[in-house]
Every structure is written in structure tokens, then in C-alpha cells.
PDB file of N, CA and C in Angstrom:
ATOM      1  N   UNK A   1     -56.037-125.910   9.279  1.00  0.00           N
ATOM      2  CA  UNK A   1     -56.081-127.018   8.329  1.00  0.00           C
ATOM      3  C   UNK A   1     -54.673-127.550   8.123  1.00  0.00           C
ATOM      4  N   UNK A   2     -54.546-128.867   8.101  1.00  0.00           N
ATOM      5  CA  UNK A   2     -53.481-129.572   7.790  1.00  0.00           C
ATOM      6  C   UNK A   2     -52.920-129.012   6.230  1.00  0.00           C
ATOM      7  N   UNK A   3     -51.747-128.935   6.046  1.00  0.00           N
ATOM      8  CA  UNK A   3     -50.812-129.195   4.889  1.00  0.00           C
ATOM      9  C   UNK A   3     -50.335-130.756   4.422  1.00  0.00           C
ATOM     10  N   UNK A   4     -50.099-130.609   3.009  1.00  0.00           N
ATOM     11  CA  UNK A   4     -49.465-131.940   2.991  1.00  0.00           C
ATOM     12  C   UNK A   4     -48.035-131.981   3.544  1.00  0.00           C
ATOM     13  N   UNK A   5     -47.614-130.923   3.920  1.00  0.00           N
ATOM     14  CA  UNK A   5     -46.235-130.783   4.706  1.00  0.00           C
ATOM     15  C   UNK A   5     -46.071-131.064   5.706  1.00  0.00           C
ATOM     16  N   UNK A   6     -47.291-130.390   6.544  1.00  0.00           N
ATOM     17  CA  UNK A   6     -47.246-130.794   8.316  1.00  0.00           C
ATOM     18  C   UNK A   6     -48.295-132.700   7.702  1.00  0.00           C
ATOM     19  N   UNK A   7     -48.999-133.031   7.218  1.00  0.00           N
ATOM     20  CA  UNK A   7     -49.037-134.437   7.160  1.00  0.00           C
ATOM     21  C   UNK A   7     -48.151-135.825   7.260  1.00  0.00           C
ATOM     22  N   UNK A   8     -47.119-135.007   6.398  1.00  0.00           N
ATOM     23  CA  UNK A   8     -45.924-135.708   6.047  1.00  0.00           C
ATOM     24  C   UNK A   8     -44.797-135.818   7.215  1.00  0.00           C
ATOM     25  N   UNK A   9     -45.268-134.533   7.943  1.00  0.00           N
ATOM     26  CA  UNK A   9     -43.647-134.611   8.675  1.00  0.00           C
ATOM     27  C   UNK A   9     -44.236-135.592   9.938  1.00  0.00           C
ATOM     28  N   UNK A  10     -45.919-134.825   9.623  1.00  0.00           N
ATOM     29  CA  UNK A  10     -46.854-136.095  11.436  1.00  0.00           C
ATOM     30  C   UNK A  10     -46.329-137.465  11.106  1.00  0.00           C
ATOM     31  N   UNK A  11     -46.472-137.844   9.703  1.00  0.00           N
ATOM     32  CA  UNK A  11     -46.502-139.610   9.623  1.00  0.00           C
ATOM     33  C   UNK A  11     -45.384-139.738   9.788  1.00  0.00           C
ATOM     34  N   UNK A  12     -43.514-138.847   9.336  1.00  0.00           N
ATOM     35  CA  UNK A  12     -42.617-139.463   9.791  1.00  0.00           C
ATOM     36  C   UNK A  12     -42.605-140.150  11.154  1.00  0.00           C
ATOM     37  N   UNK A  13     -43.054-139.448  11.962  1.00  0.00           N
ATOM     38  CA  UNK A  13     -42.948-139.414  13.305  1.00  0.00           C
ATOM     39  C   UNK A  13     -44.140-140.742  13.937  1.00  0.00           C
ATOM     40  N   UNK A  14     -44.808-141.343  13.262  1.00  0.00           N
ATOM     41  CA  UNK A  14     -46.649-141.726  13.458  1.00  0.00           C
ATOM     42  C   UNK A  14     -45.642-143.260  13.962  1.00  0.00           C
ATOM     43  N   UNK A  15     -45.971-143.993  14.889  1.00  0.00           N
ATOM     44  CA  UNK A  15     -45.904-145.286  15.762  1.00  0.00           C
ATOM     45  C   UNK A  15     -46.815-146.146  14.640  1.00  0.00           C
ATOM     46  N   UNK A  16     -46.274-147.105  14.711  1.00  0.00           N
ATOM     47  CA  UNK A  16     -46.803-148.009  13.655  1.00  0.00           C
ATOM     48  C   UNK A  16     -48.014-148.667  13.788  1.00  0.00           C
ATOM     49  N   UNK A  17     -48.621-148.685  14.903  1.00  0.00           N
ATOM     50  CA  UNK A  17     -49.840-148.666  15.695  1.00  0.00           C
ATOM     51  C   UNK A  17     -50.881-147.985  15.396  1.00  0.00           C
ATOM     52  N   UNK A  18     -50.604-146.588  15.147  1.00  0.00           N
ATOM     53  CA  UNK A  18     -51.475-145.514  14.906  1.00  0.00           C
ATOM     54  C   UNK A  18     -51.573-145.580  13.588  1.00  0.00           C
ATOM     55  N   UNK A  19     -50.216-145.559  12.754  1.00  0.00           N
ATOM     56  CA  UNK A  19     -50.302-145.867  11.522  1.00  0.00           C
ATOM     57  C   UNK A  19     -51.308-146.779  10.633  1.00  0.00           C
ATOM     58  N   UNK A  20     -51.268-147.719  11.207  1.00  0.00           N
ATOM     59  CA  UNK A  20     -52.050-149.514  11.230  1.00  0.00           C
ATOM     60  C   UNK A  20     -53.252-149.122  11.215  1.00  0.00           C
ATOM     61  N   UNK A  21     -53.993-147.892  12.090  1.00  0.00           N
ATOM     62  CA  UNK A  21     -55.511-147.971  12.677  1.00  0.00           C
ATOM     63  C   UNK A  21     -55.637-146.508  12.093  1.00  0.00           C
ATOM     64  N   UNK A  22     -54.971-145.760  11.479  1.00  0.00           N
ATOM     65  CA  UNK A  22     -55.717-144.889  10.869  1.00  0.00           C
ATOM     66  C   UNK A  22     -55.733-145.594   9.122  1.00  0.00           C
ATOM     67  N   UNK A  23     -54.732-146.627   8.574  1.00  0.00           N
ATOM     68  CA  UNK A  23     -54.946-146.801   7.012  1.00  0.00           C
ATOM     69  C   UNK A  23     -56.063-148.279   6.854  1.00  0.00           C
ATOM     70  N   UNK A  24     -56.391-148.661   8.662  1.00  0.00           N
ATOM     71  CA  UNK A  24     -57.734-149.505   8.289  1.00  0.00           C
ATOM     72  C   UNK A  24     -59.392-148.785   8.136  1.00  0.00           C
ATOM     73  N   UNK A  25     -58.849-147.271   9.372  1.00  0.00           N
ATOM     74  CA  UNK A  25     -60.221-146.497   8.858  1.00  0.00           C
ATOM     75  C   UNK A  25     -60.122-145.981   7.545  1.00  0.00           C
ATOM     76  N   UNK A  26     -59.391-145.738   6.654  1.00  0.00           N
ATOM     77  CA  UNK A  26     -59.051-145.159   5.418  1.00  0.00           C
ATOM     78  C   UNK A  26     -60.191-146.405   4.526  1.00  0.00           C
ATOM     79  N   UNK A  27     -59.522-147.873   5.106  1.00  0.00           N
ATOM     80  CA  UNK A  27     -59.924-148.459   3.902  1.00  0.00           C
ATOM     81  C   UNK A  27     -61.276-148.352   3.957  1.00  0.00           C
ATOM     82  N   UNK A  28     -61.651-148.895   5.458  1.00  0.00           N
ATOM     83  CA  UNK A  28     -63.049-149.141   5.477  1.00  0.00           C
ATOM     84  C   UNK A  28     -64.064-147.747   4.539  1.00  0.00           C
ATOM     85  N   UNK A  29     -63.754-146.357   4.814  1.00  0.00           N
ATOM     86  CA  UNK A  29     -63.982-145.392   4.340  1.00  0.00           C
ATOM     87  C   UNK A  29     -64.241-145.595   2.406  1.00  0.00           C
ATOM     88  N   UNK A  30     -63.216-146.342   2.251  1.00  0.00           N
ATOM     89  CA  UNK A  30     -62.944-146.459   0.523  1.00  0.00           C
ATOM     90  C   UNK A  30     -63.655-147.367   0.345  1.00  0.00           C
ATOM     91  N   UNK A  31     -64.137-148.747   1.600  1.00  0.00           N
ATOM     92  CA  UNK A  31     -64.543-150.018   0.668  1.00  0.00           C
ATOM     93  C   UNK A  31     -66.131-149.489   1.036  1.00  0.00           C
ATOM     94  N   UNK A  32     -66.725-148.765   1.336  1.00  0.00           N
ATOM     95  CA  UNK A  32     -68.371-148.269   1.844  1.00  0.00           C
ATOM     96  C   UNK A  32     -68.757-147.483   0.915  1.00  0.00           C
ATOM     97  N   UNK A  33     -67.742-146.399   0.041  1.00  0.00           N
ATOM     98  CA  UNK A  33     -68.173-146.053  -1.364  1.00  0.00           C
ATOM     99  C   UNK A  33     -68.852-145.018  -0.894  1.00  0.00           C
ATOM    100  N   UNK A  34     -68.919-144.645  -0.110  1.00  0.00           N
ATOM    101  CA  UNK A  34     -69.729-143.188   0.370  1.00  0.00           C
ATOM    102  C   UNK A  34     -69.299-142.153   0.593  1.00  0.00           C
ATOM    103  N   UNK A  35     -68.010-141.881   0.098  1.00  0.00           N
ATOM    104  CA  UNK A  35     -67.420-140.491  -0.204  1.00  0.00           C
ATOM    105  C   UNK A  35     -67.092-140.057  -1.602  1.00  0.00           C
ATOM    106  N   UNK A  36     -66.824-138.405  -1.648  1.00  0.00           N
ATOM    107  CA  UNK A  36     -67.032-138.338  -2.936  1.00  0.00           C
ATOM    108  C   UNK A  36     -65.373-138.878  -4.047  1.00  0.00           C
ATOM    109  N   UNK A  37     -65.445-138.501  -5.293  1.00  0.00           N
ATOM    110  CA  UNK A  37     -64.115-139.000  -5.344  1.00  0.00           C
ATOM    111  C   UNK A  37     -63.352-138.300  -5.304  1.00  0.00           C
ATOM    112  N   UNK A  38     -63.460-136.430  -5.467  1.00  0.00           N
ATOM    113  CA  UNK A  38     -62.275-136.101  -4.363  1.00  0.00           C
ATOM    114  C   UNK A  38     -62.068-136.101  -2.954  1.00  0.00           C
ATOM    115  N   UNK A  39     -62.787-136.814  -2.394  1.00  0.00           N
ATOM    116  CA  UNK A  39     -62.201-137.202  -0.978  1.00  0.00           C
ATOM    117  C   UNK A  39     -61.716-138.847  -0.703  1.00  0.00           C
ATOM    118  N   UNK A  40     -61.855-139.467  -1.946  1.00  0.00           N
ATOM    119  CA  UNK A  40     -61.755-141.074  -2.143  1.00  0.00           C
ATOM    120  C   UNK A  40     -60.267-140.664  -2.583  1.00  0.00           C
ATOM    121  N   UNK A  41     -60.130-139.892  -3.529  1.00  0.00           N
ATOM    122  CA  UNK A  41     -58.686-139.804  -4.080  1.00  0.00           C
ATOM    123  C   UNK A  41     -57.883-139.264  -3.165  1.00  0.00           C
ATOM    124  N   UNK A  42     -57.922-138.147  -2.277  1.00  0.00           N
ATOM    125  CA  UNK A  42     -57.365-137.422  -1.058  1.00  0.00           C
ATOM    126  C   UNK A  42     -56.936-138.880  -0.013  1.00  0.00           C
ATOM    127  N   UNK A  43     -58.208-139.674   0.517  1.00  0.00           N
ATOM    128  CA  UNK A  43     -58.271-140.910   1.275  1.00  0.00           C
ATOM    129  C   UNK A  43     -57.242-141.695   0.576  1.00  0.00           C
ATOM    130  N   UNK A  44     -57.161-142.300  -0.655  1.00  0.00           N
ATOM    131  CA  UNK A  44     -56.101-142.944  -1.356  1.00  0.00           C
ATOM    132  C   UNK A  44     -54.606-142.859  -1.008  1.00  0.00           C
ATOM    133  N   UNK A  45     -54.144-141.691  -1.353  1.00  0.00           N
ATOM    134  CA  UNK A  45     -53.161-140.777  -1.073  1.00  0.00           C
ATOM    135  C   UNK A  45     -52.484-140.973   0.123  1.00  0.00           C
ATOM    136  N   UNK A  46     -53.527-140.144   1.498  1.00  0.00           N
ATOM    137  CA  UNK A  46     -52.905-140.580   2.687  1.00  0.00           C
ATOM    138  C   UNK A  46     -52.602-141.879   3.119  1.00  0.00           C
ATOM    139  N   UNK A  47     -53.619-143.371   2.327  1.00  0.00           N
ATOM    140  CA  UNK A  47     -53.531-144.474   2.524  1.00  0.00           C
ATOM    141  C   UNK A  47     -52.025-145.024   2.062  1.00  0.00           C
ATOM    142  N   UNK A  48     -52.289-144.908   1.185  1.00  0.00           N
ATOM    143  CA  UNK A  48     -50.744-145.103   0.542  1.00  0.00           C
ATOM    144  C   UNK A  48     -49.484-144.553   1.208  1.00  0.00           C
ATOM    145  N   UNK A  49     -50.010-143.496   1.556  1.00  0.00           N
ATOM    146  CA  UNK A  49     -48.627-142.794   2.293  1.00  0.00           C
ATOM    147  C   UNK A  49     -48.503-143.439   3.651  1.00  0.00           C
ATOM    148  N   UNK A  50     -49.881-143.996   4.224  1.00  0.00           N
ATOM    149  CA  UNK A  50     -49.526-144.450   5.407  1.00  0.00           C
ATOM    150  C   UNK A  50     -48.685-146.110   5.405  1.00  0.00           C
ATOM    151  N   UNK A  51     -49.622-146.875   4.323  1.00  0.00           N
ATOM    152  CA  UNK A  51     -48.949-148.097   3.948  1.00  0.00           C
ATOM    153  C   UNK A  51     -47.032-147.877   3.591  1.00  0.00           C
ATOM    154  N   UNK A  52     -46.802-147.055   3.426  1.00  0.00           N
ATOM    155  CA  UNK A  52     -45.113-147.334   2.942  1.00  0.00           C
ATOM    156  C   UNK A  52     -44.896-146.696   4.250  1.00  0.00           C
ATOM    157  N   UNK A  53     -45.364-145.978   5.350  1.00  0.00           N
ATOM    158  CA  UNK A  53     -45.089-146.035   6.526  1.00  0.00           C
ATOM    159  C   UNK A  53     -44.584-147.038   7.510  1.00  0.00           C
ATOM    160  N   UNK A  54     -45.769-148.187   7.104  1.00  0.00           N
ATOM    161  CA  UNK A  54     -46.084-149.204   8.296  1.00  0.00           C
ATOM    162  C   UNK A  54     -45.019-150.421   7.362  1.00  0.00           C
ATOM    163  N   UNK A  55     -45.055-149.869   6.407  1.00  0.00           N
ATOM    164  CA  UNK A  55     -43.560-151.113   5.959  1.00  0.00           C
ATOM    165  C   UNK A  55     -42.173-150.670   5.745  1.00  0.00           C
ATOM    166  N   UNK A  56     -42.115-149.378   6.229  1.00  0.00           N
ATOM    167  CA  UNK A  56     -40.761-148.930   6.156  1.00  0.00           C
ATOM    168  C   UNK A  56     -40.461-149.439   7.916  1.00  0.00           C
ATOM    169  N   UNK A  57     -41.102-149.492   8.722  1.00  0.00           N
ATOM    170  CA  UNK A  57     -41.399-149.542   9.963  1.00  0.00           C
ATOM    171  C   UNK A  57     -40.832-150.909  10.175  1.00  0.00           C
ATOM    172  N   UNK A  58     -41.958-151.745   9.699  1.00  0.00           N
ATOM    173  CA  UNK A  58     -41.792-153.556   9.624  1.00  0.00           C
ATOM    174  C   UNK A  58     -40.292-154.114   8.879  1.00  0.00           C
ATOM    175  N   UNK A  59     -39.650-153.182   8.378  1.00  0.00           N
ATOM    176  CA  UNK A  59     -38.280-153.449   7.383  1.00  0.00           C
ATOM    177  C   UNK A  59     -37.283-153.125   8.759  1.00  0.00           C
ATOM    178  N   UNK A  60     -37.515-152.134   9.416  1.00  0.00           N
ATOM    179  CA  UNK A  60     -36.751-151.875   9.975  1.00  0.00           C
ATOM    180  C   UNK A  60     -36.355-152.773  11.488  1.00  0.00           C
ATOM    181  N   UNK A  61     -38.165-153.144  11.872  1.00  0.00           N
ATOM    182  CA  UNK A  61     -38.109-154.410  12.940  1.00  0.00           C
ATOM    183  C   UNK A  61     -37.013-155.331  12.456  1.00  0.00           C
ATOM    184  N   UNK A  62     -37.802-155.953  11.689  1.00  0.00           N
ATOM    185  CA  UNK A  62     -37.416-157.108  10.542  1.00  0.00           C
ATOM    186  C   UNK A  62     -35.484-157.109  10.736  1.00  0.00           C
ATOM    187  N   UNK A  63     -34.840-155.639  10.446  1.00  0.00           N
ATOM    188  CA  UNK A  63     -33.613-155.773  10.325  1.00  0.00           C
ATOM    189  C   UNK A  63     -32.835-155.860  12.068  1.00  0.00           C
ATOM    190  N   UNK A  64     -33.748-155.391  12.765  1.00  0.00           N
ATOM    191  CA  UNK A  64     -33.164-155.253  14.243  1.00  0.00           C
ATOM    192  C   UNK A  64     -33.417-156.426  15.002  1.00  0.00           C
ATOM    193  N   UNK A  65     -34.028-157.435  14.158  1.00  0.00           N
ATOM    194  CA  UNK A  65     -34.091-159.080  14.590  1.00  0.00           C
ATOM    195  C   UNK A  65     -33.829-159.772  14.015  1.00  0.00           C
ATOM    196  N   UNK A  66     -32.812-159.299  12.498  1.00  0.00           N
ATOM    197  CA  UNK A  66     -31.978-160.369  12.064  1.00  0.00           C
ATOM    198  C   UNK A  66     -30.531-160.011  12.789  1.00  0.00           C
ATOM    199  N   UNK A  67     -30.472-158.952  14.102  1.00  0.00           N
ATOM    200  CA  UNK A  67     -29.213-158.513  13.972  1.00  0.00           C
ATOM    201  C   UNK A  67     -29.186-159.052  15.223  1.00  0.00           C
ATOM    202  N   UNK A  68     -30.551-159.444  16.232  1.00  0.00           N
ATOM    203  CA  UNK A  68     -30.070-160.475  17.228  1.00  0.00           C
ATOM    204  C   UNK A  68     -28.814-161.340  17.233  1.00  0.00           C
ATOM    205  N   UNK A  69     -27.559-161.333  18.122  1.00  0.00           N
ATOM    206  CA  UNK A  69     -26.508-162.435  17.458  1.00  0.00           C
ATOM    207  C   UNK A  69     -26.812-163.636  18.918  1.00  0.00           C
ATOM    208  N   UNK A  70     -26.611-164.882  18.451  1.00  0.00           N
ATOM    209  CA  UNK A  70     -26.724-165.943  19.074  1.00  0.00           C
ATOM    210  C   UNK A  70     -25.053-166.563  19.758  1.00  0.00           C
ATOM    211  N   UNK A  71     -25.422-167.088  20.657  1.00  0.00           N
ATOM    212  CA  UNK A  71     -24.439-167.326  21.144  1.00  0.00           C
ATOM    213  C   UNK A  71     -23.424-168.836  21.243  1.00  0.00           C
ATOM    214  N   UNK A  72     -22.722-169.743  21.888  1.00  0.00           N
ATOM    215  CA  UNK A  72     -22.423-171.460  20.979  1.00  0.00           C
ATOM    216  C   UNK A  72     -23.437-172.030  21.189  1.00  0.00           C
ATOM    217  N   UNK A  73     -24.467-171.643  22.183  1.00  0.00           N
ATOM    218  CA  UNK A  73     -25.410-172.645  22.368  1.00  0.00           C
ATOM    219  C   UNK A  73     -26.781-172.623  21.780  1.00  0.00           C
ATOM    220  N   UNK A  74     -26.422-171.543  20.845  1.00  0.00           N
ATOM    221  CA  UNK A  74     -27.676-171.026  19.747  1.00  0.00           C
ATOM    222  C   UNK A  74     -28.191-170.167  20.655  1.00  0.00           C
ATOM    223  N   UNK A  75     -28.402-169.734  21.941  1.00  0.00           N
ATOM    224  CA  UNK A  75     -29.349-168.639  22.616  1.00  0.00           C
ATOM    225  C   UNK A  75     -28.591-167.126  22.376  1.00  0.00           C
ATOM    226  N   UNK A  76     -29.499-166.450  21.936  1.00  0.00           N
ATOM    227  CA  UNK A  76     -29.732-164.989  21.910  1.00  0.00           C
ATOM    228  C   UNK A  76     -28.908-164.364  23.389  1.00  0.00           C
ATOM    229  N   UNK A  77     -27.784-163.856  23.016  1.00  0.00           N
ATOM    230  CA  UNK A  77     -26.869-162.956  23.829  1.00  0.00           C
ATOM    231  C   UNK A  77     -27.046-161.603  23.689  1.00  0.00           C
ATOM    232  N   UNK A  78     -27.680-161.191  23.325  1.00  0.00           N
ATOM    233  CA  UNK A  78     -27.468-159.580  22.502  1.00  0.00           C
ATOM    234  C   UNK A  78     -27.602-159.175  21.101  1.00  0.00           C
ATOM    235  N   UNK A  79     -27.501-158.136  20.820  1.00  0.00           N
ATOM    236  CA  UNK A  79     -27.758-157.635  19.819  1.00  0.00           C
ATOM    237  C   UNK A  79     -26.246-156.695  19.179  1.00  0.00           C
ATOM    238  N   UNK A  80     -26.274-157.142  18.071  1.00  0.00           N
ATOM    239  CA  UNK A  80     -25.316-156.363  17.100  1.00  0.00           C
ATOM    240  C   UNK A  80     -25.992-154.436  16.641  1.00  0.00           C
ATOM    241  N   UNK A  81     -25.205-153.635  16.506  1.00  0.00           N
ATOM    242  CA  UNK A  81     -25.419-152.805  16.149  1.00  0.00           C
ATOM    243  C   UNK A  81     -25.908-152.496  14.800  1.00  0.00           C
ATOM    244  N   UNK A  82     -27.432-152.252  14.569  1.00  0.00           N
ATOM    245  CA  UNK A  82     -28.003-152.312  13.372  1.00  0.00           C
ATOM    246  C   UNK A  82     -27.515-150.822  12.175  1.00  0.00           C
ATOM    247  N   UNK A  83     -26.811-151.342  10.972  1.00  0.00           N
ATOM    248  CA  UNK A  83     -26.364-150.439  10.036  1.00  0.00           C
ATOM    249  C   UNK A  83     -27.771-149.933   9.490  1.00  0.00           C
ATOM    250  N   UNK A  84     -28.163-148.572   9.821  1.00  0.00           N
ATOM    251  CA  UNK A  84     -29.523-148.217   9.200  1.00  0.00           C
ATOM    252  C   UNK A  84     -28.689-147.228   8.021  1.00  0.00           C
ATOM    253  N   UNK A  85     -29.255-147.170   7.079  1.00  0.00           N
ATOM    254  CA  UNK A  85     -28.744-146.308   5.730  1.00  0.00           C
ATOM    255  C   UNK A  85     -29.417-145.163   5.941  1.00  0.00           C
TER     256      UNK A  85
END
């Protein structure tokens, strides 16, 4: 059986892909109403945990394509080295 420890350390690691398609089976799961509510609240939980996944993810795209630098003729030369905190 999973831990919330080994859960946590899987989703660090989870491709934002997988991420994406396991917190749409989550929802669908929550919006069908056919589980109980400790497994709706358990489902919640991982949902949530997966959602600040898939946008810690999208923040980080997001910053590695504002760091594209352009060149005099406005075209994309490369990329600057992205400061991740």
C-alpha cells in the first residue's frame, strides 16, 4: 500500500501529462458521486495535490519561455539561463 510519503515523493517526480490524466479521473470520480466520503475526501486531497503539481509545472514552462531571448530582428536566438529558486 502506498504512503502519503511514497505518494508525494511519486508526484514530485509525475510528468505533467500523467499528472493532467490522473486529476481528470479524480474529478470525474468526484463529479459521479459514487464514492463514499472517505474516499471523496482521500480523492480531494490527491486532487489538489495533483493540481499544484500541474501548475507548479506550467509556472515553470511559462518561466523557460519568457527567458527565450530574441535577437535585432526580433527572432528567437536562444535561450537565457532560467534562475529557478
Amino acid at each position: 500500500m502506498t504512503t502519503e510519503k511514497d505518494a508525494a515523493e511519486d508526484l514530485s517526480a509525475m510528468p505533467f501529462e500523467k499528472a493532467m490524466a490522473e486529476l481528470e479521473r479524480i474529478v470525474g470520480e468526484l463529479e459521479k458521486g459514487s464514492v463514499s466520503l472517505d474516499d471523496s475526501v482521500r480523492l480531494y486531497a490527491r486532487g489538489k495535490a495533483l493540481q499544484e503539481r500541474c501548475e507548479k509545472l506550467l509556472a515553470e514552462a511559462e518561466a523557460r519561455v519568457e527567458k527565450i531571448t530574441l535577437g535585432e530582428n526580433g527572432a528567437p536566438k536562444g535561450a537565457a539561463p532560467l534562475d529557478v529558486e
